[in-house]
C-alpha atoms as a PDB file:
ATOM      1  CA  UNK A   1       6.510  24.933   1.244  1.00  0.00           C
ATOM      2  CA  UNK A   2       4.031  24.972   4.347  1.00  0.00           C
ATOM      3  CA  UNK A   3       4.790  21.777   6.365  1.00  0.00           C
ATOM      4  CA  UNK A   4       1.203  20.248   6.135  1.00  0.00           C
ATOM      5  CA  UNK A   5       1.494  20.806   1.911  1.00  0.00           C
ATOM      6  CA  UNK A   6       4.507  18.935   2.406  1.00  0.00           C
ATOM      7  CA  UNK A   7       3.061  15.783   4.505  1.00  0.00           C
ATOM      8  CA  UNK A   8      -0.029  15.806   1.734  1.00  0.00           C
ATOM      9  CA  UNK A   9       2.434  15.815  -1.294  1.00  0.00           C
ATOM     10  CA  UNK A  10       4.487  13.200   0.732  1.00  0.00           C
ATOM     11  CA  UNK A  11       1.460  11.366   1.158  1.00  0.00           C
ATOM     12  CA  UNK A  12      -0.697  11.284  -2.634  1.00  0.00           C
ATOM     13  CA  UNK A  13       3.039  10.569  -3.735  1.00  0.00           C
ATOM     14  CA  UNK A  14       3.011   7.695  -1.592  1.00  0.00           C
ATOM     15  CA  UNK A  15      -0.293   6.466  -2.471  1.00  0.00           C
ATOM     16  CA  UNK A  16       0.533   6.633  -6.261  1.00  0.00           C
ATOM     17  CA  UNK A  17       3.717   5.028  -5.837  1.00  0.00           C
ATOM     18  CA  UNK A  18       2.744   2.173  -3.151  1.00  0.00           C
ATOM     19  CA  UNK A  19      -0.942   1.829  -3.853  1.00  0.00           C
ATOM     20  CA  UNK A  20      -1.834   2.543  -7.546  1.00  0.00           C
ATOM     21  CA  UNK A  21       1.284   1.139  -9.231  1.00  0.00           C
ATOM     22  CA  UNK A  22       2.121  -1.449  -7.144  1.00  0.00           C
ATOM     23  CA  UNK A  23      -1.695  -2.684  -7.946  1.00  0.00           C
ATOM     24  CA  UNK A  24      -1.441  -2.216 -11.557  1.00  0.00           C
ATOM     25  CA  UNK A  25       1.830  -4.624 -11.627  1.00  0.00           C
ATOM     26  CA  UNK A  26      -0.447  -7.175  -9.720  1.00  0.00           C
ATOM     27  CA  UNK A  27      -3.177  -7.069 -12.017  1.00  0.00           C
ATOM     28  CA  UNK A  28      -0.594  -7.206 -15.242  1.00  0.00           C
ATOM     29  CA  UNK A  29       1.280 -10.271 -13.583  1.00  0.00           C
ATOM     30  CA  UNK A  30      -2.118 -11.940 -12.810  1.00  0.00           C
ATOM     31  CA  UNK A  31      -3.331 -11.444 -16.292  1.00  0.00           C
ATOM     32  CA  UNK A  32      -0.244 -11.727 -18.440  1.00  0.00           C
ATOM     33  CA  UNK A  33       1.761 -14.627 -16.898  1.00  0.00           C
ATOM     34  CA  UNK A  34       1.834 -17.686 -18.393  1.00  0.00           C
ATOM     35  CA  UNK A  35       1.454 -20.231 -15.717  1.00  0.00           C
ATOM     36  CA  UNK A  36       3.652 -22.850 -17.598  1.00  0.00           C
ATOM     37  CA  UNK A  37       6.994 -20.806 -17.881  1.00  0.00           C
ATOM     38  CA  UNK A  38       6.449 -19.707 -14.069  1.00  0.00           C
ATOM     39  CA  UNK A  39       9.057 -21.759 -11.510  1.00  0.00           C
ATOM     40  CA  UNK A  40       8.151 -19.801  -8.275  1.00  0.00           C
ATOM     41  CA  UNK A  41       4.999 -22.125  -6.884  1.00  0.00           C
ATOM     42  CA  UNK A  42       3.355 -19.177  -5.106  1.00  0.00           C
ATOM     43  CA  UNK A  43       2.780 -17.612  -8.595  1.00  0.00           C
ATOM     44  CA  UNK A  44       1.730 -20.743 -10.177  1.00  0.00           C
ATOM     45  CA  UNK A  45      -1.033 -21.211  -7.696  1.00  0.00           C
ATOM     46  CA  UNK A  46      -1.698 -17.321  -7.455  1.00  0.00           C
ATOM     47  CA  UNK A  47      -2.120 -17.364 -10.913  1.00  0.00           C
ATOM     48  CA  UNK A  48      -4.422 -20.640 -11.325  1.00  0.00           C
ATOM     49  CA  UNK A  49      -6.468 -18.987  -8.741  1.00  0.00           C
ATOM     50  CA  UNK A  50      -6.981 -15.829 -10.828  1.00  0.00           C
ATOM     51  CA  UNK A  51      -7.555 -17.002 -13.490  1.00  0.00           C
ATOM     52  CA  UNK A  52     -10.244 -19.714 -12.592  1.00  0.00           C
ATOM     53  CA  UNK A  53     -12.306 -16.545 -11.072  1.00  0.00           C
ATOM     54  CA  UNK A  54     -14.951 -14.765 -12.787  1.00  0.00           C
ATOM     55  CA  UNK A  55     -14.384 -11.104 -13.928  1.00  0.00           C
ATOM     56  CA  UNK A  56     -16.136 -10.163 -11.072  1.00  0.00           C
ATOM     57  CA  UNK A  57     -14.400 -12.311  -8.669  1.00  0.00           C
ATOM     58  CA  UNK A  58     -11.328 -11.114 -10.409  1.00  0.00           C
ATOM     59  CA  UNK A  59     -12.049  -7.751  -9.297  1.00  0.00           C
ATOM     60  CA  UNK A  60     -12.603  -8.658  -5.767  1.00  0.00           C
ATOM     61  CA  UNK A  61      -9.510 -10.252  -5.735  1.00  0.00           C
ATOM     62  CA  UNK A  62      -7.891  -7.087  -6.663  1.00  0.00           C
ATOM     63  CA  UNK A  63      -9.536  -5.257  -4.094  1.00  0.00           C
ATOM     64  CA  UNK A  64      -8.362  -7.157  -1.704  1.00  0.00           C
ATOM     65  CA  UNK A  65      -4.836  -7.095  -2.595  1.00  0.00           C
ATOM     66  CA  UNK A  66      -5.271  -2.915  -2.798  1.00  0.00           C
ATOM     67  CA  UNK A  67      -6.638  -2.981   0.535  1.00  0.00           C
ATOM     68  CA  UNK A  68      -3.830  -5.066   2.133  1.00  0.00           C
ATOM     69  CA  UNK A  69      -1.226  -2.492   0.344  1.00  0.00           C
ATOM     70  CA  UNK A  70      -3.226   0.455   2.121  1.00  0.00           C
ATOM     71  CA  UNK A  71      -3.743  -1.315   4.999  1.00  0.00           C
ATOM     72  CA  UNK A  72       0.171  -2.051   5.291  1.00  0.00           C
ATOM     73  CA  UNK A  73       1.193   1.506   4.139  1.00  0.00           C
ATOM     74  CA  UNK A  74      -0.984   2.730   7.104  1.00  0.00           C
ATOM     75  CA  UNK A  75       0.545   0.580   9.777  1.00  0.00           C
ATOM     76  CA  UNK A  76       3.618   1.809   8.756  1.00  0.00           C
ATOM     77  CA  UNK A  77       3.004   5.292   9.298  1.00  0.00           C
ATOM     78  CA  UNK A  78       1.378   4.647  12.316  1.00  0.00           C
ATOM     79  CA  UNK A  79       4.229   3.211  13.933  1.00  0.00           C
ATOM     80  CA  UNK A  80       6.267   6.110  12.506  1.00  0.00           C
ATOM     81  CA  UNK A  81       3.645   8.552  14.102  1.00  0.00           C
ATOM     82  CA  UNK A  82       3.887   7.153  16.819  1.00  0.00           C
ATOM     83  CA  UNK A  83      -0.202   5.908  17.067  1.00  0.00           C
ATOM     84  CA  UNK A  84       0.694   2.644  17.076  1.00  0.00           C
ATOM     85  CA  UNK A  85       3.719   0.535  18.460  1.00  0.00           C
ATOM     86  CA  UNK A  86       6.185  -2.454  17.570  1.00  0.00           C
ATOM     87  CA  UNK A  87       6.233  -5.113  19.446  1.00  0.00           C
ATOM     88  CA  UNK A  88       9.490  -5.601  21.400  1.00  0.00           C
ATOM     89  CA  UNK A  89      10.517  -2.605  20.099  1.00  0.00           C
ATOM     90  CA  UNK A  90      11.130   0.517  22.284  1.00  0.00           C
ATOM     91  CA  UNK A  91      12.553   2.957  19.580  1.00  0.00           C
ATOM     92  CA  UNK A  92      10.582   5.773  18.971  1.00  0.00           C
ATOM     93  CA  UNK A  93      10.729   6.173  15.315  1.00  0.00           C
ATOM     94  CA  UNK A  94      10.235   9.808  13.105  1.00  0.00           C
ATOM     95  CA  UNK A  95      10.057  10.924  10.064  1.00  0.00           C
ATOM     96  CA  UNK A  96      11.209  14.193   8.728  1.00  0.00           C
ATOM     97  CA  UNK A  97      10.390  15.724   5.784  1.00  0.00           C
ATOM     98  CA  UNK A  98      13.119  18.404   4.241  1.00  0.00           C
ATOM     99  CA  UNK A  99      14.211  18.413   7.842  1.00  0.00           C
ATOM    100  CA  UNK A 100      10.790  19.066   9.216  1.00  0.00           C
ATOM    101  CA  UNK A 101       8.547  16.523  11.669  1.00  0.00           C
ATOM    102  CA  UNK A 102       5.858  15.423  10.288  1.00  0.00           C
ATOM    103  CA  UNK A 103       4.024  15.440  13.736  1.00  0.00           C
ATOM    104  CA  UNK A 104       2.361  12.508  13.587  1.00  0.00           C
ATOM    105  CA  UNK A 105      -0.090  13.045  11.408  1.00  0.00           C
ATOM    106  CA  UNK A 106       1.285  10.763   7.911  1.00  0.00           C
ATOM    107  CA  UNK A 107      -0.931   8.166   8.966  1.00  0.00           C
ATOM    108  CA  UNK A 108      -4.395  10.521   9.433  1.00  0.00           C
ATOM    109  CA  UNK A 109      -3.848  12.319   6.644  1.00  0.00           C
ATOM    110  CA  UNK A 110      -2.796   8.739   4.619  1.00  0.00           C
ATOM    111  CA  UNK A 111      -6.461   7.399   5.235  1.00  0.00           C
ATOM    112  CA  UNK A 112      -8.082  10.724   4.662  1.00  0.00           C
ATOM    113  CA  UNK A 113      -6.971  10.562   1.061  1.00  0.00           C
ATOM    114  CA  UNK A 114      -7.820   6.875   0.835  1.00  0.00           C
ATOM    115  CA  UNK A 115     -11.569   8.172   1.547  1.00  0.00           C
ATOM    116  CA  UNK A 116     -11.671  10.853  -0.812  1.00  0.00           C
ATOM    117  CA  UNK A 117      -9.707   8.781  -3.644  1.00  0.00           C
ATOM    118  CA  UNK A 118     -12.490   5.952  -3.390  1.00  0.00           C
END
């Protein structure tokens, strides 16, 4: 398999897997928890926040929440790329793929498919 067919599989499989399902669990614990069996606090409030919203409002919630998991995923492959860098940190960090370097381009190619997905 070509190495850049590689970094895009790698990539839409990451986007699926991070992004899309990781959003639908959100959006099925926001709708289908019942506030009065929940013990954790964050989710009682989380989900008494929801659920006073609109549909609308509900929607930009989710947004949100799906732009803070791509916005995450990306910072993390920009610090693997090499793009961006941890602070205190001086390891250079890389990520192969079957053995081959992605060259630095996971995080490029991440938010190109972001734009074409939307």
């Amino acid at each position: 398999m070509r190495k850049n067919k590689m970094n895009e599989d790698f990539i839409k499989s990451v986007y699926k897997t991070i992004v899309q399902e990781n959003k639908e669990i959100y959006i099925d614990l926001l709708n289908n928890t019942n506030k009065d069996e929940v013990s954790n606090e964050y989710w009682k409030q989380s989900s008494k926040l929801y659920n006073e919203l609109s549909q609308d409002r509900k929607d930009v919630f989710i947004s949100i929440i799906e732009q803070i998991i791509v916005d995450t995923v990306s910072n993390m492959f920009g610090i693997i790329d090499g793009s961006s860098t941890l602070h205190g940190c001086n390891a250079e960090p890389k990520l192969l793929l079957d053995g081959n370097d992605t060259e630095g381009e996971l995080q490029d190619l991440f938010l190109e498919y972001v734009e074409d997905v939307e």
